[in-house]
Protein backbone atom coordinates (compact mmCIF):
# COMPACT_ATOMS: atom_id res chain seq x y z
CA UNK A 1 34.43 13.51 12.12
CA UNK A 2 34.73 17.11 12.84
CA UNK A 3 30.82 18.82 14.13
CA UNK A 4 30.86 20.39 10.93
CA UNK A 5 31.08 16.85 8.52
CA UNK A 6 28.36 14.66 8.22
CA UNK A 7 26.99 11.81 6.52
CA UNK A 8 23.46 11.21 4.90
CA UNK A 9 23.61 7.63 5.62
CA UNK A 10 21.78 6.83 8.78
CA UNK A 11 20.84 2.80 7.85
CA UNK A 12 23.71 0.55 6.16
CA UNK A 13 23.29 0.74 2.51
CA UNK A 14 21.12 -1.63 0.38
CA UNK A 15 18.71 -2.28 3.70
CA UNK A 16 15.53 -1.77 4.70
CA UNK A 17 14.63 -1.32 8.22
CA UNK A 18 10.78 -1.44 9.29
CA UNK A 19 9.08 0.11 12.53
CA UNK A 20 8.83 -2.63 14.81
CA UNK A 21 5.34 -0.90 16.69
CA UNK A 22 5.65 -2.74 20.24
CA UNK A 23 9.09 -1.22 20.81
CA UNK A 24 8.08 2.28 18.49
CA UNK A 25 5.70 5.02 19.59
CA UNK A 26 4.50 8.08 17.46
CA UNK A 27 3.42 10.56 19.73
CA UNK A 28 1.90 14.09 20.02
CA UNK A 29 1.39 16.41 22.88
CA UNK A 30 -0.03 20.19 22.87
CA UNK A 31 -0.61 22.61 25.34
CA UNK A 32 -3.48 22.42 27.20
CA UNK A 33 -5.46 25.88 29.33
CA UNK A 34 -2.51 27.35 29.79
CA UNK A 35 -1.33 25.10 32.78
CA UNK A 36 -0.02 21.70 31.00
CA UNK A 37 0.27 19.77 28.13
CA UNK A 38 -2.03 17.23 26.58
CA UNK A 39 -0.31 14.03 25.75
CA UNK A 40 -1.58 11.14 22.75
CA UNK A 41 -0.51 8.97 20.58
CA UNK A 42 -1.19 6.41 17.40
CA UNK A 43 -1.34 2.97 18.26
CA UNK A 44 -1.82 1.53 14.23
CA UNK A 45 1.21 3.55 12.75
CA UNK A 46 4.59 2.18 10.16
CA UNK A 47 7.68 2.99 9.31
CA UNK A 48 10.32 2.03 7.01
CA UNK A 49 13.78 3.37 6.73
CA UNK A 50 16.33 2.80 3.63
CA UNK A 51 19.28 4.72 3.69
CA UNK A 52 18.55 8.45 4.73
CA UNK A 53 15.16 8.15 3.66
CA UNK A 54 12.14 7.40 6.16
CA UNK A 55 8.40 7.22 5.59
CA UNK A 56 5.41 6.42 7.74
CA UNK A 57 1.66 6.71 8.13
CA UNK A 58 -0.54 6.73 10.78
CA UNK A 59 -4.05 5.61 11.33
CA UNK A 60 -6.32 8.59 12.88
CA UNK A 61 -8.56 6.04 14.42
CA UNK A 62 -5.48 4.41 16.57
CA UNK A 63 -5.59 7.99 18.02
CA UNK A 64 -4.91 6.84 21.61
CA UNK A 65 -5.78 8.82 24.60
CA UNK A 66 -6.99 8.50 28.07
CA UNK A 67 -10.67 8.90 27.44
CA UNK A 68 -12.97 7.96 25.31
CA UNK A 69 -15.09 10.95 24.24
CA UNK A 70 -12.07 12.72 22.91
CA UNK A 71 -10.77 9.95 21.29
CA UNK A 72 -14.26 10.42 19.23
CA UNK A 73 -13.58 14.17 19.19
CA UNK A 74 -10.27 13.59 18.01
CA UNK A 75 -11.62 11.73 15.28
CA UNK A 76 -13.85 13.64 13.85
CA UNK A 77 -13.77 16.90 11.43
CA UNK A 78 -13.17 19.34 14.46
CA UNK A 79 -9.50 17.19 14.79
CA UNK A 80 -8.32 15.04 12.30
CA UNK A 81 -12.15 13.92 10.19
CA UNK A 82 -10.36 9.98 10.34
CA UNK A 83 -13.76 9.67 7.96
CA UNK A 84 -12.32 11.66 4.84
CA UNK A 85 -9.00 11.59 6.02
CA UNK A 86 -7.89 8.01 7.40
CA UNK A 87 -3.97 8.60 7.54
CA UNK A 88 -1.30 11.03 8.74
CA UNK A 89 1.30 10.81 6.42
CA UNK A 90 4.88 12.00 6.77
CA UNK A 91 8.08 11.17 4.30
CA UNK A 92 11.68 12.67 4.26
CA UNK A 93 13.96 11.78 1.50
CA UNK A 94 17.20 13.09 3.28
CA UNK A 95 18.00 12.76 7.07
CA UNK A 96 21.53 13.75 7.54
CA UNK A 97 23.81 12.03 10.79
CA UNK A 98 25.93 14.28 12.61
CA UNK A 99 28.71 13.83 15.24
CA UNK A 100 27.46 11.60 18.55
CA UNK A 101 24.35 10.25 16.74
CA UNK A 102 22.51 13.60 16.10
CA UNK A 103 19.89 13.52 13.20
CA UNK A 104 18.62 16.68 11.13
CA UNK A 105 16.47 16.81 8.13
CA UNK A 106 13.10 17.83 6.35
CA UNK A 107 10.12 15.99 5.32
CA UNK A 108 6.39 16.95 4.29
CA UNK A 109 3.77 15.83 6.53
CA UNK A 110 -0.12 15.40 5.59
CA UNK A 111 -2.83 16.09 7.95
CA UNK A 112 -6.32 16.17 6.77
CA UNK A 113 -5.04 16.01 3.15
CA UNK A 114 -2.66 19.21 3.85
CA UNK A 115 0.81 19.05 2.87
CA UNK A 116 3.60 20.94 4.76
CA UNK A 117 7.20 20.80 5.03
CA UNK A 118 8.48 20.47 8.69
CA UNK A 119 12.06 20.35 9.62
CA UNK A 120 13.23 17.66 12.42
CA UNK A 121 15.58 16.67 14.56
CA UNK A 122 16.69 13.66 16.65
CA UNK A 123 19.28 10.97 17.78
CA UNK A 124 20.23 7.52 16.38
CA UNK A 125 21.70 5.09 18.03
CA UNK A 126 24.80 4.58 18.07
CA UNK A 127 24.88 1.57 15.78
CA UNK A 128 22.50 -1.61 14.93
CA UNK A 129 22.65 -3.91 17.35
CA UNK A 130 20.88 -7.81 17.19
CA UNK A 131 18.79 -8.45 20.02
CA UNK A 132 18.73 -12.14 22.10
CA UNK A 133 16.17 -13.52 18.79
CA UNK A 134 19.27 -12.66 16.35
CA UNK A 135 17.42 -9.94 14.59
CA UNK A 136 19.02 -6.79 13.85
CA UNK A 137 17.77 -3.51 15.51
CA UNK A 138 18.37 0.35 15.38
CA UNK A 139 16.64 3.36 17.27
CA UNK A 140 15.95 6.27 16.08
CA UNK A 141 14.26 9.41 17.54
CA UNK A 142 12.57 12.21 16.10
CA UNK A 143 11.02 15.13 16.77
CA UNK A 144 9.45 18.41 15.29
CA UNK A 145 6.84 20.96 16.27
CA UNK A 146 3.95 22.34 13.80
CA UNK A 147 1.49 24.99 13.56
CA UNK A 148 -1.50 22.72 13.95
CA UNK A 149 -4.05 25.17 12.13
CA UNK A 150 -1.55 25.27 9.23
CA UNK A 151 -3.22 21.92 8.47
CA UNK A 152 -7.05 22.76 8.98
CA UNK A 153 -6.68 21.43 12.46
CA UNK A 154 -8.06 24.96 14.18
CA UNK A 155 -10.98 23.83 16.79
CA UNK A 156 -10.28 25.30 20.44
CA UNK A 157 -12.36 27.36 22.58
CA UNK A 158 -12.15 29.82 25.07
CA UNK A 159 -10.11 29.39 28.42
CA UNK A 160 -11.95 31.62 31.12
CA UNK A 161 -9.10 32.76 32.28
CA UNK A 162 -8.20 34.38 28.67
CA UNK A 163 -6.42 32.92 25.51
CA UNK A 164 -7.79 29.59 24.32
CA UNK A 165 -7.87 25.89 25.80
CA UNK A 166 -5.55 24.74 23.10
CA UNK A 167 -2.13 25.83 21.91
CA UNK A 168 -1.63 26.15 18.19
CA UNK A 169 1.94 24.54 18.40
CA UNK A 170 1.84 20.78 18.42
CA UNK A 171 5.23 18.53 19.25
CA UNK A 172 4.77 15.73 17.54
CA UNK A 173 7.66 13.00 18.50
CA UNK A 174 8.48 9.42 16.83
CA UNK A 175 10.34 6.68 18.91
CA UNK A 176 11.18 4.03 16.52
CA UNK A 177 12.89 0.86 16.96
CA UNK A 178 13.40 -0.83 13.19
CA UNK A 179 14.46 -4.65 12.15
CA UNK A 180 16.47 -5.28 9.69
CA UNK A 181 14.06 -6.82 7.02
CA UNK A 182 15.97 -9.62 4.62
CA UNK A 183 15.70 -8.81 0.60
């Protein structure tokens, strides 16, 4: 195929493919005071994929970081309020496949009951493959970047050395590796 053609048809038709969460990560990371970024992820999270179309929820109170506290903070109404709002939710009805595995599309994603389109992009592999237990496998990767107070997620505070602790643009980034369910 030419970089221009592509095909919507990133799982074999008539299958469904479902996260496999030891080999899968969903992932988020946001700048933090200016100097780095802040790094977490979902631990309770699915994933199915038929055809072009993928959808997948997370838990917020899987919200996996490296202390505590903030996982708490995280949790609550200041982040993500897992209390009136248990799930992220994210669906796209048509990823596209382009030349050496590339992957483009659009989906809606709900945070704290706020729906927004995003637009993503990613890699799939090159084709299923069965691993040494005989069940079939494909990666996919994808990735977009939101305005995080687009979705009532707006807490920061004030870095002393000017601007605020946390950036408003959040990467969030899905690793999935799916099997091959049987109808």
């Amino acid at each position: 195929m030419s970089t221009l053609e592509s095909t919507t048809t990133l799982a074999p038709a008539g299958t469904k493919w479902v996260a496999d969460p030891v080999h899968s990560d969903v992932a988020f990371e946001v700048e933090y005071a200016g100097v780095s970024n802040f790094r977490g992820s979902f631990r309770d999270f699915d994933a199915t994929l038929e055809g072009s179309t993928l959808a997948g929820s997370a838990r917020v109170a899987s919200v996996d970081v490296k202390d505590e506290q903030l996982s708490g903070h995280l949790q609550s109404p200041d982040f993500f309020d897992a209390e009136r709002h248990p799930e992220i939710s994210f669906r796209a009805d048509r990823l596209v496949l382009h030349d050496a595995g590339a992957v483009t599309g659009a989906g809606e994603l709900t945070i704290k009951g706020v729906t927004k389109p995003v637009e993503l992009k990613g890699r799939l592999a090159s084709a299923p493959s069965v691993d040494p237990f005989g069940r079939e496998r494909l990666g996919l990767t994808l990735e977009t970047a939101i305005d995080r107070n687009a979705f009532g997620v707006a807490w920061n505070a004030p870095n002393q050395s000017g601007g605020n602790y946390l950036g408003d643009e959040v990467t969030l980034k899905a690793d999935l590796t799916f099997t091959r369910q049987e109808s």
